[in-house]
N, C-alpha and C. Protein backbone atom coordinates (compact mmCIF):
# COMPACT_ATOMS: atom_id res chain seq x y z
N UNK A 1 -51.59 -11.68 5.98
CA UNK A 1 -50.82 -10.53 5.49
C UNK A 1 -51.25 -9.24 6.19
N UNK A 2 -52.58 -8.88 6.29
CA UNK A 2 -52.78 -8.05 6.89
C UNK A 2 -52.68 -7.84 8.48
N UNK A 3 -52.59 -8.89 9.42
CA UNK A 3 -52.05 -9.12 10.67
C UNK A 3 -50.21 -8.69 10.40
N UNK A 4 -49.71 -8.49 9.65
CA UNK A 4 -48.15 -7.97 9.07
C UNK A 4 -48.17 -6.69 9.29
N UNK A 5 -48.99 -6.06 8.43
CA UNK A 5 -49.34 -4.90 8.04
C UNK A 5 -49.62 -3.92 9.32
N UNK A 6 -50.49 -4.53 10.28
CA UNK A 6 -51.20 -3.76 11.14
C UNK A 6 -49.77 -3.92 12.07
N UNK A 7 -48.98 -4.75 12.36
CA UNK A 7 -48.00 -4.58 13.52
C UNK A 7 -46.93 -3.58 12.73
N UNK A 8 -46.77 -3.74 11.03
CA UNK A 8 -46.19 -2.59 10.81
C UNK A 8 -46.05 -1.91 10.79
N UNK A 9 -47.34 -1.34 10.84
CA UNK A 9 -47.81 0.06 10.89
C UNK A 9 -48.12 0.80 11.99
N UNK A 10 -48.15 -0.15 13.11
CA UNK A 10 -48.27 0.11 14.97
C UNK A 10 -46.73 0.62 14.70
N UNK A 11 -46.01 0.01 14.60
CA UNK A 11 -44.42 -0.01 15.01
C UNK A 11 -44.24 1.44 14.34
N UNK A 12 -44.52 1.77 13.16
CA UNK A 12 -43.97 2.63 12.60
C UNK A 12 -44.51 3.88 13.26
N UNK A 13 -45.73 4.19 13.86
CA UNK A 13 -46.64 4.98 14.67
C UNK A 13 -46.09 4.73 15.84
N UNK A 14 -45.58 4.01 16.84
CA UNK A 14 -44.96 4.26 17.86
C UNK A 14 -43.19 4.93 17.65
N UNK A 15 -42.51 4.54 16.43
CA UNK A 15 -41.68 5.11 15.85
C UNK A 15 -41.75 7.07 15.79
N UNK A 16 -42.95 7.22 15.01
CA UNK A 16 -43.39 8.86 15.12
C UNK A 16 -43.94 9.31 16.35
N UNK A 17 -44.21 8.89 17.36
CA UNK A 17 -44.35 8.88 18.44
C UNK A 17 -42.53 9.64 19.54
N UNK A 18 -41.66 8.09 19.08
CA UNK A 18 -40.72 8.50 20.15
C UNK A 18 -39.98 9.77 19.22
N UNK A 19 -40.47 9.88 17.70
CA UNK A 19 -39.75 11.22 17.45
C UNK A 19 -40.28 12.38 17.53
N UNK A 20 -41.32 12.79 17.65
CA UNK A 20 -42.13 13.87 18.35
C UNK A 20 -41.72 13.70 19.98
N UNK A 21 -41.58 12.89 20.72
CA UNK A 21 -41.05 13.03 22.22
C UNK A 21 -39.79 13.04 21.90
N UNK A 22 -38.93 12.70 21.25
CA UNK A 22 -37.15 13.50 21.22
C UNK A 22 -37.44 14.68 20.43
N UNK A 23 -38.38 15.25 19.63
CA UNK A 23 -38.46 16.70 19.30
C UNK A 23 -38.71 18.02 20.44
N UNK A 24 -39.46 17.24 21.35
CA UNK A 24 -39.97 17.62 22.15
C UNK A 24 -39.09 18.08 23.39
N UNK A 25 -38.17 17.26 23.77
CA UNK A 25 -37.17 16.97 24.55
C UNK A 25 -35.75 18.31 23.96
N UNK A 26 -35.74 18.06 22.84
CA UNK A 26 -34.30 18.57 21.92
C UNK A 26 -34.83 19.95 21.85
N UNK A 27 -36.24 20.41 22.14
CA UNK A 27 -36.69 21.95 22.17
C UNK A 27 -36.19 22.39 23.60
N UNK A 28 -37.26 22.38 24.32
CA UNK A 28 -36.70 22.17 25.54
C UNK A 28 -35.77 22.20 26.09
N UNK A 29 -34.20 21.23 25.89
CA UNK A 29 -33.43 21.52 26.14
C UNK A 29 -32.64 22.85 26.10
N UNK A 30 -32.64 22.57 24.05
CA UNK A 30 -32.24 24.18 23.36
C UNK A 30 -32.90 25.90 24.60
N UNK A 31 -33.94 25.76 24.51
CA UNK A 31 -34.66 26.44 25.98
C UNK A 31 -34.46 26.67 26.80
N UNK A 32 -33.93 25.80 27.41
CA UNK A 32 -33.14 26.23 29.15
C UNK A 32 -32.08 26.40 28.39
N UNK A 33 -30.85 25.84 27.76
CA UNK A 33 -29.44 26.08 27.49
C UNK A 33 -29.57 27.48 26.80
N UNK A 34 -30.60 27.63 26.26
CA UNK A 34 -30.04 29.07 25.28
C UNK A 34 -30.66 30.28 26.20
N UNK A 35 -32.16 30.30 27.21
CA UNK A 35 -32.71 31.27 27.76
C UNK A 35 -32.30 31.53 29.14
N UNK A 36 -31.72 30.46 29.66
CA UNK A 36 -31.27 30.02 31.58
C UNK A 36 -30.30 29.92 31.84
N UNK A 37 -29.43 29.19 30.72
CA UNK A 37 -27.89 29.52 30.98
C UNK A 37 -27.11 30.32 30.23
N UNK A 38 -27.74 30.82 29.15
CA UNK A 38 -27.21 31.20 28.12
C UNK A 38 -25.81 30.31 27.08
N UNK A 39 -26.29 29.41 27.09
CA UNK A 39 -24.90 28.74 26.31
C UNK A 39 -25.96 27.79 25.47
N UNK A 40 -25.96 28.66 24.46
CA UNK A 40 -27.19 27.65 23.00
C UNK A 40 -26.57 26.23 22.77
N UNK A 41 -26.67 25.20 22.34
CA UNK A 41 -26.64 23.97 21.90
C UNK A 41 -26.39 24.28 20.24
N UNK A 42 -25.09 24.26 19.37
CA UNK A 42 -25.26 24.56 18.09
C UNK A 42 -26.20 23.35 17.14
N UNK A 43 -26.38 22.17 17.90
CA UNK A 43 -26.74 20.85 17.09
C UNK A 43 -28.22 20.85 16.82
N UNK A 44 -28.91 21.42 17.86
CA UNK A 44 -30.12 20.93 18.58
C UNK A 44 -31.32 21.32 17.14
N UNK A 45 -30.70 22.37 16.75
CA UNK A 45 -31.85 23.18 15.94
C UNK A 45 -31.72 22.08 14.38
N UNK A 46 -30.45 21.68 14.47
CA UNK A 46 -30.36 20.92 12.74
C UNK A 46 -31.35 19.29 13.00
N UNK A 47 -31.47 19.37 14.19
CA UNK A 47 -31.90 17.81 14.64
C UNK A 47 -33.46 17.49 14.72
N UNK A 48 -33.51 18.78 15.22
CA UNK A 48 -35.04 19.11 15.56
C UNK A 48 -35.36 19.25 14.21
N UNK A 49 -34.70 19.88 13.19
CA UNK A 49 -35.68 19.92 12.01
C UNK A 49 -35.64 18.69 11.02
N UNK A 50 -34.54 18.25 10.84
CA UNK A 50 -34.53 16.84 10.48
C UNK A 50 -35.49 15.83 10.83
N UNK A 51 -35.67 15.85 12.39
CA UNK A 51 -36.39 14.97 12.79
C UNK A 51 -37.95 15.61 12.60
N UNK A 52 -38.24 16.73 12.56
CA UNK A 52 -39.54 17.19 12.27
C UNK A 52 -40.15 16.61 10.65
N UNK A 53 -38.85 16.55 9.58
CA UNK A 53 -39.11 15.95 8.26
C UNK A 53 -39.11 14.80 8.35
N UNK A 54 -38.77 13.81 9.53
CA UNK A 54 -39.20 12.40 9.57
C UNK A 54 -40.06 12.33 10.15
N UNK A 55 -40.79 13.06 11.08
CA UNK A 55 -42.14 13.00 11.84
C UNK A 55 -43.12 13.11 10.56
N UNK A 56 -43.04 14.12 10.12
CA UNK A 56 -44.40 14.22 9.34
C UNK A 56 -44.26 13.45 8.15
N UNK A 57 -43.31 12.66 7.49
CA UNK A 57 -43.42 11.75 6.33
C UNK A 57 -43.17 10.31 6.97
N UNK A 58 -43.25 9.58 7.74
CA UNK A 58 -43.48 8.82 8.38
C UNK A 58 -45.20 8.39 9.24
N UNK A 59 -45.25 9.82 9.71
CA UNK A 59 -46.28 10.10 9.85
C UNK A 59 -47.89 9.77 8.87
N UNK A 60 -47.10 10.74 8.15
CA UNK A 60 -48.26 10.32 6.63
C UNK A 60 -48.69 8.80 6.50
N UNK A 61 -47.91 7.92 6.53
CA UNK A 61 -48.93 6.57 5.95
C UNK A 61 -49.24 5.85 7.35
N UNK A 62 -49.17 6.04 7.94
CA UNK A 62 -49.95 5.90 9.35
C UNK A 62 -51.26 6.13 9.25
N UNK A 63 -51.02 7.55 9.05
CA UNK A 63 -52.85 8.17 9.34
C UNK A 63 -53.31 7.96 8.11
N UNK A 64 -52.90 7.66 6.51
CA UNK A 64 -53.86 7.08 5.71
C UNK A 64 -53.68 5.77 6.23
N UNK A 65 -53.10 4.67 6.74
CA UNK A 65 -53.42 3.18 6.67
C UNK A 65 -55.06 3.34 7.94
N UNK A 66 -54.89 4.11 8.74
CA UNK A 66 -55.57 3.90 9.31
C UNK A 66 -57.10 5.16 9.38
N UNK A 67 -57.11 5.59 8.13
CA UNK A 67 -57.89 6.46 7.95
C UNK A 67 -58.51 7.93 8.78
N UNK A 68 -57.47 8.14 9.24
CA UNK A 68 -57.79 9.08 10.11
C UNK A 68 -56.92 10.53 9.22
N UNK A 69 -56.54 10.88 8.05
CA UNK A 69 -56.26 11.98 7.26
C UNK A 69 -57.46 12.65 7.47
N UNK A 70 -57.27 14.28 7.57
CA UNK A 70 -58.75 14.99 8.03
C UNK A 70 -59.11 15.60 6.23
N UNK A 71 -60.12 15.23 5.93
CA UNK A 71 -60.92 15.12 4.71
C UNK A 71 -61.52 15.96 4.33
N UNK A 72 -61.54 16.98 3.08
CA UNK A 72 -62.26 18.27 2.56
C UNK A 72 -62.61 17.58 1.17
N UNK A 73 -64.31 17.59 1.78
CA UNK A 73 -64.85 17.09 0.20
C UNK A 73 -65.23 17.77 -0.44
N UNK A 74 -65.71 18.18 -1.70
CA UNK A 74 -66.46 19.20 -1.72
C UNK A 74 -67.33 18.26 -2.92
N UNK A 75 -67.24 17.19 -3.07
CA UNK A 75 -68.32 16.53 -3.92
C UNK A 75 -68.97 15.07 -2.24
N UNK A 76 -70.21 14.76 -2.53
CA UNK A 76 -70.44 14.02 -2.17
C UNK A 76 -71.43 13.08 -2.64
N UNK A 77 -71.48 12.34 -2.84
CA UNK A 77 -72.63 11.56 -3.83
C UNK A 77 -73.50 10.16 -2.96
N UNK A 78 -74.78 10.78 -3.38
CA UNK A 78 -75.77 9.72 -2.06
C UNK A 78 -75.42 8.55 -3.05
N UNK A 79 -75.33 8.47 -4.25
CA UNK A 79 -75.42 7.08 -4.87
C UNK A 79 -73.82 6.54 -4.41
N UNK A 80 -74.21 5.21 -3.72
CA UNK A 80 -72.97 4.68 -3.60
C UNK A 80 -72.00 4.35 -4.39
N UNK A 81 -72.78 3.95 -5.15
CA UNK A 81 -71.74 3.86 -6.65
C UNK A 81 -70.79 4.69 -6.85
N UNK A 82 -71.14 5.66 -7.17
CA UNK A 82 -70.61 7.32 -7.50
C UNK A 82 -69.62 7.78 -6.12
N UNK A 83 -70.09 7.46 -5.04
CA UNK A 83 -69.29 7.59 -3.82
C UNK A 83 -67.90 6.51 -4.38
N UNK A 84 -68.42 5.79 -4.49
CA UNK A 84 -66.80 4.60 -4.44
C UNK A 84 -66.02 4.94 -5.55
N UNK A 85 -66.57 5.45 -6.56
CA UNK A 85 -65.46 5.68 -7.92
C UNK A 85 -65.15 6.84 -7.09
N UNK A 86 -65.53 7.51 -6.66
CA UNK A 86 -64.61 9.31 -5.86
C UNK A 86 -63.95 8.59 -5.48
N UNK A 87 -64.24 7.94 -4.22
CA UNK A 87 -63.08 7.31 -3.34
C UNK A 87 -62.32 7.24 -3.90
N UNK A 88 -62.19 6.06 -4.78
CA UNK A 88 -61.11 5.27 -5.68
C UNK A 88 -60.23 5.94 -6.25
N UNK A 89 -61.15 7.22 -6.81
CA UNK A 89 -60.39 8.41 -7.95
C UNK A 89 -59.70 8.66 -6.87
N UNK A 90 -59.45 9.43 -5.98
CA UNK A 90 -59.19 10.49 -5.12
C UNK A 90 -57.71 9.47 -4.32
N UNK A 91 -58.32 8.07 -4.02
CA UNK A 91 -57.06 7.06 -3.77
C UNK A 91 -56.06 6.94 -4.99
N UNK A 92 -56.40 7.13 -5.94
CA UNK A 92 -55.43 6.71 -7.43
C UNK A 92 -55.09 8.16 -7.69
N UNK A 93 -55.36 9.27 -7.25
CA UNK A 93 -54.63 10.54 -7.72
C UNK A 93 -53.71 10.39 -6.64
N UNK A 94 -53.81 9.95 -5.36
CA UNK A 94 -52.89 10.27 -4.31
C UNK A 94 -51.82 8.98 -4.13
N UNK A 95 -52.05 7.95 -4.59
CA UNK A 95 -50.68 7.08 -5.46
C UNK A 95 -49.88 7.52 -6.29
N UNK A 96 -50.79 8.40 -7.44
CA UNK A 96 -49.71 9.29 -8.53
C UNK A 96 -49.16 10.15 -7.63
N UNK A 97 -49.58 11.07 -6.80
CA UNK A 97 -48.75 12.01 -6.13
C UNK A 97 -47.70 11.45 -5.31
N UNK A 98 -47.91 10.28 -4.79
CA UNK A 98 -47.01 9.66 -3.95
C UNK A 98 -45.85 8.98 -4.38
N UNK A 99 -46.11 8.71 -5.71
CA UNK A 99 -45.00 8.27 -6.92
C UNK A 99 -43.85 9.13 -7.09
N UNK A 100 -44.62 10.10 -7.87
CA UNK A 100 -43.82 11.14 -8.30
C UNK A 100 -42.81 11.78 -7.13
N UNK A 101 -43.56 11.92 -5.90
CA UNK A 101 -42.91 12.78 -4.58
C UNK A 101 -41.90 11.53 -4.75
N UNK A 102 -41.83 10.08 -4.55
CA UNK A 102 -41.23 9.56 -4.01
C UNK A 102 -39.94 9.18 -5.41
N UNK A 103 -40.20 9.65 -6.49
CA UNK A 103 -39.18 9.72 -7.68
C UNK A 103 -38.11 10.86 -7.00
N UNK A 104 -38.53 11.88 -7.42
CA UNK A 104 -38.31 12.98 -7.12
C UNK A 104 -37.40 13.26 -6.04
N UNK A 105 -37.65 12.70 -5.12
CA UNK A 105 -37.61 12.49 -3.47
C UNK A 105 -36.20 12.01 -3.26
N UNK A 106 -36.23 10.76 -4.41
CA UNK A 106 -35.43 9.82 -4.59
C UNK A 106 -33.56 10.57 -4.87
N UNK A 107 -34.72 11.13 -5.72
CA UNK A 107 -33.46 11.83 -6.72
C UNK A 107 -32.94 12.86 -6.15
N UNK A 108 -33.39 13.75 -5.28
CA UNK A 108 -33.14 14.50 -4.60
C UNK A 108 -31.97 14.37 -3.65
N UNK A 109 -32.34 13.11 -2.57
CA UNK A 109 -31.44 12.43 -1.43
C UNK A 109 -30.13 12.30 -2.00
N UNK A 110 -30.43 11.47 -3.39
CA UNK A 110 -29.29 11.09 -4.34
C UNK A 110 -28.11 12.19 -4.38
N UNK A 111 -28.39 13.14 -5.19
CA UNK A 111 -27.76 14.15 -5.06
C UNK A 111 -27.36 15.11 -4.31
N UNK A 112 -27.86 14.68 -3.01
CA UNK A 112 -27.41 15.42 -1.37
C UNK A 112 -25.95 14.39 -0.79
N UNK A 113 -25.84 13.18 -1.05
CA UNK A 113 -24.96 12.15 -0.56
C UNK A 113 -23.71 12.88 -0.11
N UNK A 114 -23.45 13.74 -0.86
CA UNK A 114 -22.01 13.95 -0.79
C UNK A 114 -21.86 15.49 0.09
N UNK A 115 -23.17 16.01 0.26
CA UNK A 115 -23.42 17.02 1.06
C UNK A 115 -23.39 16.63 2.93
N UNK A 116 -22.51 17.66 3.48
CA UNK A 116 -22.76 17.54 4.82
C UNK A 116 -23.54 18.18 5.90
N UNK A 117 -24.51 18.11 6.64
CA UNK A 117 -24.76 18.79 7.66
C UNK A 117 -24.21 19.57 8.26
N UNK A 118 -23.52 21.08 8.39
CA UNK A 118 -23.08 21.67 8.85
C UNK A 118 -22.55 21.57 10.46
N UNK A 119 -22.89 21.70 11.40
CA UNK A 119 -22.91 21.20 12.36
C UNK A 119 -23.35 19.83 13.10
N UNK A 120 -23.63 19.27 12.09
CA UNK A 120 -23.91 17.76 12.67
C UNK A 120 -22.94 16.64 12.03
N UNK A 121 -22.69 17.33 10.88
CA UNK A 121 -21.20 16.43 10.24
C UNK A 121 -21.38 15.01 9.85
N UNK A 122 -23.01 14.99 9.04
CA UNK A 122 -23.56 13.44 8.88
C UNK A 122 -23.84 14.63 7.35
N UNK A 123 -23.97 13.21 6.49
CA UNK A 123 -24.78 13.28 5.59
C UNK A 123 -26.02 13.87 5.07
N UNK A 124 -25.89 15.06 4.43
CA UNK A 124 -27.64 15.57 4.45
C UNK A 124 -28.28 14.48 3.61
N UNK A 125 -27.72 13.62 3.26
CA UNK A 125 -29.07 12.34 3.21
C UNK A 125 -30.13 12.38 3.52
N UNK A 126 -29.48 12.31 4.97
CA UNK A 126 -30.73 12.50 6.17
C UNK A 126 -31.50 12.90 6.01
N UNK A 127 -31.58 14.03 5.98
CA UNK A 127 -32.72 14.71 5.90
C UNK A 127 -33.62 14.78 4.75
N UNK A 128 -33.42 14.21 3.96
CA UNK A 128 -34.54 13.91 2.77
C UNK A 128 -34.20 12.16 2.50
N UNK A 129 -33.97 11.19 3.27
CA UNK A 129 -34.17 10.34 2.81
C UNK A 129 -35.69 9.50 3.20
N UNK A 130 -36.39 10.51 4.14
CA UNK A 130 -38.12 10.03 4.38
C UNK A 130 -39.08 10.62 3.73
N UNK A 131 -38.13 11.33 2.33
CA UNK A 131 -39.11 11.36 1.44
C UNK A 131 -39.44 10.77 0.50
N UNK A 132 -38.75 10.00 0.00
CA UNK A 132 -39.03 8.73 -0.67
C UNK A 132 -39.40 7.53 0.07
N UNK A 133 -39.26 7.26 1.35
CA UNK A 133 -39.61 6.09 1.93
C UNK A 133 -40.86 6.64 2.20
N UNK A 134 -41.35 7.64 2.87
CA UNK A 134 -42.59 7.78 3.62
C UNK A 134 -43.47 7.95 2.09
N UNK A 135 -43.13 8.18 1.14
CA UNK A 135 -44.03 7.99 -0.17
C UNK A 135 -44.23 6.78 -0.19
N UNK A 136 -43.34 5.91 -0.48
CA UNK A 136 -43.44 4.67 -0.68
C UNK A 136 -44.62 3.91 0.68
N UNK A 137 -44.12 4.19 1.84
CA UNK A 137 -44.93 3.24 2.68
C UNK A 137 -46.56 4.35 2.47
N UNK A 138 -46.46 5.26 1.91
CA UNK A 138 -47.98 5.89 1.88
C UNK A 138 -48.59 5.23 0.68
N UNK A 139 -47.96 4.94 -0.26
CA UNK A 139 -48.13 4.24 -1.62
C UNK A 139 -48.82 2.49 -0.89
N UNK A 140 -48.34 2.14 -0.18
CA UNK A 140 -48.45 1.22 0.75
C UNK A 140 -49.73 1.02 0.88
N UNK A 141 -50.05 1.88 2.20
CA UNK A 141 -51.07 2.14 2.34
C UNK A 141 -52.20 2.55 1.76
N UNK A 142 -52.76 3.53 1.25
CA UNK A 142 -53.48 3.05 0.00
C UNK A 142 -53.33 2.35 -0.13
N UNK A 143 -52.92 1.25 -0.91
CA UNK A 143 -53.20 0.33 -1.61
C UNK A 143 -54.27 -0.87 -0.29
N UNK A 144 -53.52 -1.08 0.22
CA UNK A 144 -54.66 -1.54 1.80
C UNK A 144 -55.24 -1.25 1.45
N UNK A 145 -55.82 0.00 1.70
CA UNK A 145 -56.96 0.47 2.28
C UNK A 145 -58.00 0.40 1.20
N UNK A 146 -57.40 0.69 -0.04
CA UNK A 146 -57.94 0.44 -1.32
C UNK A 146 -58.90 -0.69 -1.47
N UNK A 147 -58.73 -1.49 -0.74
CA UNK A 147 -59.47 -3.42 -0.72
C UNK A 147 -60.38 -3.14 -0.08
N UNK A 148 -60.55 -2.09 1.08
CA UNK A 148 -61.83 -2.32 1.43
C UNK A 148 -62.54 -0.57 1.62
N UNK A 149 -62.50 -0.03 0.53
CA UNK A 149 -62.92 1.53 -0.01
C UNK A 149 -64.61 1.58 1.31
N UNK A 150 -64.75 2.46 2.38
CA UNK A 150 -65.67 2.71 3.23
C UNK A 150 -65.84 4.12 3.38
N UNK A 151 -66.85 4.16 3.67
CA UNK A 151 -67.44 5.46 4.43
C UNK A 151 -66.37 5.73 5.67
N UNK A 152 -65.97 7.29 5.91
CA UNK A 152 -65.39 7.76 7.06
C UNK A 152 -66.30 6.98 8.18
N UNK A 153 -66.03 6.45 9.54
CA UNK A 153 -66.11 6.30 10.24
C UNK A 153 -66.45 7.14 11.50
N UNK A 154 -66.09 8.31 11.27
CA UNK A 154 -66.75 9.35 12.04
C UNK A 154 -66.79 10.72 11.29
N UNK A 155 -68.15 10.80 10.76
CA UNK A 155 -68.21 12.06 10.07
C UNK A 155 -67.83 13.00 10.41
N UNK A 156 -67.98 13.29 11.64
CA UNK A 156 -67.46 14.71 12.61
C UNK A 156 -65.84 15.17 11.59
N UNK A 157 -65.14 14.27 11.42
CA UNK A 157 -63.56 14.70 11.00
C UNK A 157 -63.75 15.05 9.42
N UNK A 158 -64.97 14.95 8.68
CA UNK A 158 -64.76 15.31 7.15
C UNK A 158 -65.54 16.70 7.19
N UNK A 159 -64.64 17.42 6.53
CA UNK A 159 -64.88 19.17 6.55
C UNK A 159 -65.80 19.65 5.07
């Protein structure tokens, strides 16, 4: 199962990948068309931000499956014991948060259906429907990662 998991979660990280390089691309463009030729792109800006709300909630359970979220502790406890219930706590508050976002989230998209993108003439769906999924696959995660609760791996990244 977890050999599943890890190609899922590659895929979905090379996924946020090619959408940060078409964000990247769709700036750029907007850039020369609006500063070099002067003839703006009306689409470019609704796309870029759309796709910026699927970068970073897509994003999200990536970097918790693979523990690389940058970490502000402000408790730390030499007894391991006491270390792993934080962990745990701190994993089970951020399932509830990931719930609720992804209720919420839910309900939100729901009630956009019938709304259109102004210049893009799609569904504002779109644009909030990776907030309930990217909850859900963060809900995901945790839970992984949950099975085997560890010490950061490179202290340098906990603040």
């Amino acid at each position: 199962m977890r050999r599943y998991l890890d190609h899922a979660f590659a895929t979905l990280g090379a996924m946020v990948v090619a959408i940060f390089a078409a964000i990247m691309v769709l700036i750029f463009i907007q850039v020369i068309n609006r500063f070099l030729l002067g003839l703006p792109l009306f689409w470019t800006e609704e796309v870029v931000r759309m796709l910026l709300v699927w970068l970073v909630l897509m994003g999200t359970p990536v970097v918790v499956y693979k523990y690389q979220e940058i970490k502000v502790e402000l408790f730390h406890f030499k007894n391991p014991g006491l270390e792993t219930f934080r962990q745990i706590t701190v994993s089970i508050l951020s399932i509830i948060f990931c719930a609720t976002l992804a209720y919420w989230g839910y309900l939100f998209m729901e009630r956009s259906l019938g709304t259109l993108q102004p210049s893009l003439g799609i569904s504002r769906a779109w644009l909030y429907a990776p907030i309930p999924l990217g909850s859900i696959l963060t809900i995901v995660a945790f839970l992984v990662r949950g099975k085997e609760i560890q010490e950061p791996s490179d202290p340098g990244k906990t603040i």
